[in-house]
N, C-alpha and C. Protein backbone atom coordinates (compact mmCIF):
# COMPACT_ATOMS: atom_id res chain seq x y z
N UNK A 1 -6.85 82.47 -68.16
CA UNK A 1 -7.94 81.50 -68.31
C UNK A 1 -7.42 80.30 -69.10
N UNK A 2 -7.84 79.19 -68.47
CA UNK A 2 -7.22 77.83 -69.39
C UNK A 2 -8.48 77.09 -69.57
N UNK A 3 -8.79 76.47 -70.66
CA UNK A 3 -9.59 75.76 -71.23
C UNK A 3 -9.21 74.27 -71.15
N UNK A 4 -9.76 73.21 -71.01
CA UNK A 4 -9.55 71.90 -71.19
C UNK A 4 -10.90 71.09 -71.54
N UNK A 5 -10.30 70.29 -72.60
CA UNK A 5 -11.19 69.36 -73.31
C UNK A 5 -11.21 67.63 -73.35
N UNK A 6 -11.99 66.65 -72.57
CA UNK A 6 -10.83 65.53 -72.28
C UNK A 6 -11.84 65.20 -73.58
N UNK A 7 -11.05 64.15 -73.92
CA UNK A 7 -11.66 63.07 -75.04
C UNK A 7 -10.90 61.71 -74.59
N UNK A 8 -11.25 60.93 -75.28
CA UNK A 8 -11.05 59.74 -75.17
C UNK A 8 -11.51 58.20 -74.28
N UNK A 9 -12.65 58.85 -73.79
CA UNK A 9 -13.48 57.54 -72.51
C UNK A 9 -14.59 56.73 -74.00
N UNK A 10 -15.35 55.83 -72.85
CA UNK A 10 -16.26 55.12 -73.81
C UNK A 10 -16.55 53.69 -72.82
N UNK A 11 -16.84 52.80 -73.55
CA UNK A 11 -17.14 51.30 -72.83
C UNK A 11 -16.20 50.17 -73.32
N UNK A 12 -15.85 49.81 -72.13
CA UNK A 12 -14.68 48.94 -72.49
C UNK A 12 -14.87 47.50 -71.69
N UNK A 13 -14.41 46.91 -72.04
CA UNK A 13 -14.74 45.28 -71.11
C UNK A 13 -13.48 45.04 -70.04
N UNK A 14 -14.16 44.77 -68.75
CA UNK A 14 -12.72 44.27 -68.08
C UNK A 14 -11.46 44.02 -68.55
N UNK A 15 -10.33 44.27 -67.93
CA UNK A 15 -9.30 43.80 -68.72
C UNK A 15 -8.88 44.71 -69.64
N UNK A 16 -9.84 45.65 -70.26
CA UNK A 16 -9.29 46.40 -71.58
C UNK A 16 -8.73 47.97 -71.29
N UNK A 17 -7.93 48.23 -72.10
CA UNK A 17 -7.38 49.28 -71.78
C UNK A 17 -8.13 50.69 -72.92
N UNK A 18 -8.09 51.56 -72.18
CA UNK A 18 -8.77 53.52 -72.92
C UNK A 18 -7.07 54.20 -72.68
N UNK A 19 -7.25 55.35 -73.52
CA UNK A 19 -5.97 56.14 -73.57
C UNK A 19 -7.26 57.39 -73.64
N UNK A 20 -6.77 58.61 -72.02
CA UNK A 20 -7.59 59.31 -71.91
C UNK A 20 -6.81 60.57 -72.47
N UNK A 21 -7.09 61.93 -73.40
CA UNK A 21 -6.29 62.95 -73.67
C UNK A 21 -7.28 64.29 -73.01
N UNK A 22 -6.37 65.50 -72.70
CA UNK A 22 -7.02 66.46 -71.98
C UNK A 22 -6.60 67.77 -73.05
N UNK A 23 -6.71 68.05 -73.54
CA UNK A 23 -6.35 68.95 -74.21
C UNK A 23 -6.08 71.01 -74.18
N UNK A 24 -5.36 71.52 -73.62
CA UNK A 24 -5.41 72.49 -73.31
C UNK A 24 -5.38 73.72 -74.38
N UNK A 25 -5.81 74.76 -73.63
CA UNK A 25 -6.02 76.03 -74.56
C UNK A 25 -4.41 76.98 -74.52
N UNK A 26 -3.70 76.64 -73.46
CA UNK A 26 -2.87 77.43 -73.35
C UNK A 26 -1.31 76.68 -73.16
N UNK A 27 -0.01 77.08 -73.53
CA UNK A 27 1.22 76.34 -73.75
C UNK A 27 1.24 75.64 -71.69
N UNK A 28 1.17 74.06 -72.35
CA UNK A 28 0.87 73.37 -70.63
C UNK A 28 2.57 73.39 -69.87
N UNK A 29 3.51 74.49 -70.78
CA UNK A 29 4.37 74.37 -69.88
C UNK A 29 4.60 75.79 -69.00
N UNK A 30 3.65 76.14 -69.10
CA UNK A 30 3.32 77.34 -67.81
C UNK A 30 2.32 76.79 -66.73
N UNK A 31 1.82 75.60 -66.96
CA UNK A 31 1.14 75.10 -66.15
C UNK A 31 1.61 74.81 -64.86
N UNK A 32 1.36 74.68 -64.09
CA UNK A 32 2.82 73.63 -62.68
C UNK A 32 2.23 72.71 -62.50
N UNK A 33 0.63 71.82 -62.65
CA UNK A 33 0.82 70.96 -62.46
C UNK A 33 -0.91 70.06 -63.07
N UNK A 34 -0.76 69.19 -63.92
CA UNK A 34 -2.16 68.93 -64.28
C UNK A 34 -2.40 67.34 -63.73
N UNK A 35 -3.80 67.00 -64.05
CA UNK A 35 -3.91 65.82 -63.55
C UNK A 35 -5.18 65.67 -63.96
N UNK A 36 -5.39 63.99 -63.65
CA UNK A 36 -6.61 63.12 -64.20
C UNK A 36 -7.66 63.02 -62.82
N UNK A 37 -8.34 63.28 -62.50
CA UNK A 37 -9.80 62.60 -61.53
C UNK A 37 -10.57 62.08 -61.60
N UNK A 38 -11.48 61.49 -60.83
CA UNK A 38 -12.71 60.96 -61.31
C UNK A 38 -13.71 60.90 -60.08
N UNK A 39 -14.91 60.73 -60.94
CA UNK A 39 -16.10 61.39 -60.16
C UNK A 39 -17.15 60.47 -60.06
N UNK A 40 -17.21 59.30 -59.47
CA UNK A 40 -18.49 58.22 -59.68
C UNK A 40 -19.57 58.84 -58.92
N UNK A 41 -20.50 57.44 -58.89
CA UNK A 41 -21.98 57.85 -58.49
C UNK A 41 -22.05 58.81 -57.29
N UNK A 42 -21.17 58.78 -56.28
CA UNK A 42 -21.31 59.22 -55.51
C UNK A 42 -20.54 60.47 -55.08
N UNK A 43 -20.22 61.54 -56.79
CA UNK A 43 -19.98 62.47 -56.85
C UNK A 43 -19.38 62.85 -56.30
N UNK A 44 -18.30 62.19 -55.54
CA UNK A 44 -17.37 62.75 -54.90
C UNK A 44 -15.52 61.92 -55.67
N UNK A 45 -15.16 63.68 -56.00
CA UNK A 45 -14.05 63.64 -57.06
C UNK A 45 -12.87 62.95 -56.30
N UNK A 46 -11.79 62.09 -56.97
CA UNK A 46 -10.62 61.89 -56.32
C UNK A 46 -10.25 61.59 -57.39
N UNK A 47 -8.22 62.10 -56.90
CA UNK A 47 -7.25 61.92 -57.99
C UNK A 47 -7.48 60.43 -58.34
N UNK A 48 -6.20 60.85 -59.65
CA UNK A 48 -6.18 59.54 -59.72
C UNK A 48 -4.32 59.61 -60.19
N UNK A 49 -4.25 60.48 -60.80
CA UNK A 49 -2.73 60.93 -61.15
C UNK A 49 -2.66 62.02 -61.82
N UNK A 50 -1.41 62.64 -61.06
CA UNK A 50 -0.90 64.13 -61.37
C UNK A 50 0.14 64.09 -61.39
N UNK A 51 0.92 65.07 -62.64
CA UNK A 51 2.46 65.26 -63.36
C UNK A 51 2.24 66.78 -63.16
N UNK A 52 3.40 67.32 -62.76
CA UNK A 52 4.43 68.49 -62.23
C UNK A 52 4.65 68.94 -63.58
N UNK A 53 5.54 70.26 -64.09
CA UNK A 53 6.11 70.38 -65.00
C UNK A 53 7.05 70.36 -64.66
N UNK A 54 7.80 69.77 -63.79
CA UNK A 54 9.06 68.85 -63.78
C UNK A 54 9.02 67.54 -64.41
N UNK A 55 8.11 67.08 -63.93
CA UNK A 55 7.37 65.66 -64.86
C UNK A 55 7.83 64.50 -63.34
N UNK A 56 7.66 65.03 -62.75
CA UNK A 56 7.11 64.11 -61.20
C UNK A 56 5.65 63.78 -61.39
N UNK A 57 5.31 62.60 -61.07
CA UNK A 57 4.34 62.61 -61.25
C UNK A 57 3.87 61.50 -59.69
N UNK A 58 2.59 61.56 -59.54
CA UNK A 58 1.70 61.13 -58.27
C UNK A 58 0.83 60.18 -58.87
N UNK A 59 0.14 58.76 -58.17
CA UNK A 59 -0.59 58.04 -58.58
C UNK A 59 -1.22 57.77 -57.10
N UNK A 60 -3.12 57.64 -57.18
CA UNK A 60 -3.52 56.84 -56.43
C UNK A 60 -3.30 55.64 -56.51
N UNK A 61 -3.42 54.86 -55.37
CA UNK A 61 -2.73 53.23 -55.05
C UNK A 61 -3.52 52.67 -55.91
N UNK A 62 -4.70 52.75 -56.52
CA UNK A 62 -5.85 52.23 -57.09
C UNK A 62 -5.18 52.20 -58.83
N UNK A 63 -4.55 53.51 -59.21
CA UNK A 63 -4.00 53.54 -60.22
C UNK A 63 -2.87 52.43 -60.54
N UNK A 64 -1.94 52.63 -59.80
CA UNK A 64 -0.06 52.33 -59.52
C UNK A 64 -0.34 50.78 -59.91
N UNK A 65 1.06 51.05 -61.34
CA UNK A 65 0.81 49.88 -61.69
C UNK A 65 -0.10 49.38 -63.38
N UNK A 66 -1.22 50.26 -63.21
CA UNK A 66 -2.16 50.06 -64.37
C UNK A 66 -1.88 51.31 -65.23
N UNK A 67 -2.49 52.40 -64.38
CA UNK A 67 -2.60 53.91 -65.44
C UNK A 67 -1.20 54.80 -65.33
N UNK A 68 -1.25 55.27 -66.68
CA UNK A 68 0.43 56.01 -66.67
C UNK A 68 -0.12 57.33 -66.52
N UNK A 69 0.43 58.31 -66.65
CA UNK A 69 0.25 60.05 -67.24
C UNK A 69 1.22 60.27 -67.39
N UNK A 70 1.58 61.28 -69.34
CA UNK A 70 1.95 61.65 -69.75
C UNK A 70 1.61 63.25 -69.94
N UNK A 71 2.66 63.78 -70.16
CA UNK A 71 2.41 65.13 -70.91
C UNK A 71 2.91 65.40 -71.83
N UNK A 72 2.69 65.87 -73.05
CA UNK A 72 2.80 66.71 -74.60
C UNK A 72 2.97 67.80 -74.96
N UNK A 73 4.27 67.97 -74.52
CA UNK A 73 4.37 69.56 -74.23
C UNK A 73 4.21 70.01 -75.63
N UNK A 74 4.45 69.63 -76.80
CA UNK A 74 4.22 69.97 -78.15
C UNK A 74 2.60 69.78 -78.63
N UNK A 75 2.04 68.56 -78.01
CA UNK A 75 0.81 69.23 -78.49
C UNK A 75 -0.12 69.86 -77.45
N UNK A 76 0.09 70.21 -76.45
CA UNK A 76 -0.50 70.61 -75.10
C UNK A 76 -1.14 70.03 -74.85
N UNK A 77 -1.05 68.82 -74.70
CA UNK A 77 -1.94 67.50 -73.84
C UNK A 77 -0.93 66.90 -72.88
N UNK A 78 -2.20 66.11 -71.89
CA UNK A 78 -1.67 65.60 -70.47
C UNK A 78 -2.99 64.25 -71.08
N UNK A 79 -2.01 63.36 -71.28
CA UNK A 79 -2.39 61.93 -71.48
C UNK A 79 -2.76 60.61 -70.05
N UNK A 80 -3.81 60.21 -70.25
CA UNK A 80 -3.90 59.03 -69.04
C UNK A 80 -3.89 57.68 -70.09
N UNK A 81 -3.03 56.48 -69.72
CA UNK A 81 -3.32 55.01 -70.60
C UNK A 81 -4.21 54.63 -69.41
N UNK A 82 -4.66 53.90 -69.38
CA UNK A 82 -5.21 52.82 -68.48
C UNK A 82 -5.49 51.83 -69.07
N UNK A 83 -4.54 50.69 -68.37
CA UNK A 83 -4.96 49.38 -68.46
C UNK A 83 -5.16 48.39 -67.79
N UNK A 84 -5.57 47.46 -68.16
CA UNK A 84 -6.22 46.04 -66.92
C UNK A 84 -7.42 47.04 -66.08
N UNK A 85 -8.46 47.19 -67.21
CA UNK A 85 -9.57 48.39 -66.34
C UNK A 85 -10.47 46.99 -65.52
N UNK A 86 -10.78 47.61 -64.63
CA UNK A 86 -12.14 47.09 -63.84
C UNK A 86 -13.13 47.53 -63.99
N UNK A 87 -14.32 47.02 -63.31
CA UNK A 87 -15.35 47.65 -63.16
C UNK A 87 -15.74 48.84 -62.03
N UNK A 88 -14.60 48.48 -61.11
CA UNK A 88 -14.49 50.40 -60.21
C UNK A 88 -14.10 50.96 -60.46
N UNK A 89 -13.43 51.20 -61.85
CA UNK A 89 -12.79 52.19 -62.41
C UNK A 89 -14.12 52.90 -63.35
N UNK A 90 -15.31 52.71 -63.46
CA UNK A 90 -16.37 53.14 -64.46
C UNK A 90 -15.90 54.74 -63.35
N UNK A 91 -16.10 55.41 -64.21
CA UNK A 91 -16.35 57.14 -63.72
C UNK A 91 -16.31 58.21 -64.68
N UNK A 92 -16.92 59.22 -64.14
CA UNK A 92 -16.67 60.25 -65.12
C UNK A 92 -14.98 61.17 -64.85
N UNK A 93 -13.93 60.83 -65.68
CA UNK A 93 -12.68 61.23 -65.84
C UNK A 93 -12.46 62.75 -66.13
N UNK A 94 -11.85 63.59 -65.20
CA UNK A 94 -11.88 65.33 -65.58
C UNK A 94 -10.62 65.40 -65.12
N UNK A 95 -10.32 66.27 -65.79
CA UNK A 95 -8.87 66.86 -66.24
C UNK A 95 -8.54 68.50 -65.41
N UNK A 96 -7.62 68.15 -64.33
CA UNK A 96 -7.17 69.59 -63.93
C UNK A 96 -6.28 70.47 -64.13
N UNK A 97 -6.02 71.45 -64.03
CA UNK A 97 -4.87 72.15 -64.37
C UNK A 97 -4.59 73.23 -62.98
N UNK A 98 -3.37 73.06 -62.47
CA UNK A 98 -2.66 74.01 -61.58
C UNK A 98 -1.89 74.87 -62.34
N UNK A 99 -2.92 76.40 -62.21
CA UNK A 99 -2.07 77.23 -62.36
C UNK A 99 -1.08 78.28 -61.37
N UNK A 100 -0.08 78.84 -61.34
CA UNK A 100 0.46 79.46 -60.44
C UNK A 100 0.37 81.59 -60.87
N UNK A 101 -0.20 81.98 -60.10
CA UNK A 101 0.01 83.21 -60.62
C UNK A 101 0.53 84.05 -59.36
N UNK A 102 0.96 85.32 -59.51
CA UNK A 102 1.30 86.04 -58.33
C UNK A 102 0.69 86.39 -57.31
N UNK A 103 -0.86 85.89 -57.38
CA UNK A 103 -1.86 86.44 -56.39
C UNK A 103 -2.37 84.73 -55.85
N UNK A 104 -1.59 83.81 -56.13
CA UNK A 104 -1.50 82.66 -55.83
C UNK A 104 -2.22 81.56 -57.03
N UNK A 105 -2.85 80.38 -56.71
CA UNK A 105 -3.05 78.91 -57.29
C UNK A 105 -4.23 79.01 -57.65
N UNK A 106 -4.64 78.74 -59.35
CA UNK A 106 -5.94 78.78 -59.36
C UNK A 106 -6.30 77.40 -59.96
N UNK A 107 -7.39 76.81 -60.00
CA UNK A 107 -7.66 75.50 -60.34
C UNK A 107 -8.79 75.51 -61.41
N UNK A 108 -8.61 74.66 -62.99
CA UNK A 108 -9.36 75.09 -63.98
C UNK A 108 -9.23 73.17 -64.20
N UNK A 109 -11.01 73.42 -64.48
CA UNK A 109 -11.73 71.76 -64.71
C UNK A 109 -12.19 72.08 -65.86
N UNK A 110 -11.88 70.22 -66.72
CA UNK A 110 -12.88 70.09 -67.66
C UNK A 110 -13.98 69.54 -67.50
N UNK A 111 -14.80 69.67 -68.77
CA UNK A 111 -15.82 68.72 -68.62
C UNK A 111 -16.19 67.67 -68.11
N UNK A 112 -15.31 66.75 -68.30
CA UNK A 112 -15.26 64.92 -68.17
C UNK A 112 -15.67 64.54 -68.88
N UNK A 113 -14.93 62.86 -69.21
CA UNK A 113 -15.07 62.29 -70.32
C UNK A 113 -15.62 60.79 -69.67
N UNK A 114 -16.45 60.29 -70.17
CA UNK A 114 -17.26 58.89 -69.10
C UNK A 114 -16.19 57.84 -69.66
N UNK A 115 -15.98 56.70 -68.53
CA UNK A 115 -14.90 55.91 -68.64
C UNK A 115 -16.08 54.53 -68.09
N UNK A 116 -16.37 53.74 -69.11
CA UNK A 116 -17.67 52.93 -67.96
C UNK A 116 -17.46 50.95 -68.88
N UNK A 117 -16.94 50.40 -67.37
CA UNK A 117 -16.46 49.10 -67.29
C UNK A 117 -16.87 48.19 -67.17
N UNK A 118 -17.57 47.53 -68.09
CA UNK A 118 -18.37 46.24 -68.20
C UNK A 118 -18.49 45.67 -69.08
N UNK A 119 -18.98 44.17 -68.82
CA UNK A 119 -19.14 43.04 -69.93
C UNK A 119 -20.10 43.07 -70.61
């Protein structure tokens, strides 16, 4: 069982940058692979960027360019920066975790943390 806690959203003005953290219950280097999503009005989730524990990491085109992801293997966080935010970037931000076990891939969500872009 893995636990995750994101912190770090809020209201920010165009242009400004949030540093999103996800925080896990368990050492994230047994993880294989975590990542950032988001979920606007129309409740339907999409990545936004995911790091491997190789530390490959994936970006939607929407991201590439603005938002980084990091991981902390010392403090068991998987970090998002985002900067030069817009206003289509307002969403609620949740944090996944790929785990691998012998009976195959299980997928553990956080809460979400609101990320909301305006003047």
């Amino acid at each position: 069982q893995v636990q995750l806690v994101e912190s770090g959203g809020g209201l920010v003005q165009p242009g400004g940058s949030l540093r999103l953290s996800c925080a896990s219950s368990v050492d994230i280097k047994s993880i294989y692979q975590l990542g950032w999503y988001r979920q606007g009005p129309g409740n339907v989730r999409r990545p936004v960027a995911t790091i491997r524990n190789t530390g490959g990491t994936d970006y939607a085109k929407s991201a590439e360019g603005r938002f980084t992801i990091t991981r902390d293997n010392a403090k068991n966080t998987v970090n998002l920066q985002m900067n030069s935010l817009k206003p289509g970037d307002t969403a609620n931000y949740l944090c996944e975790a790929k785990v691998k076990y012998t009976s195959g891939i299980k997928n553990y969500w956080g809460q979400g943390t609101q990320v909301t872009v305006s003047s």
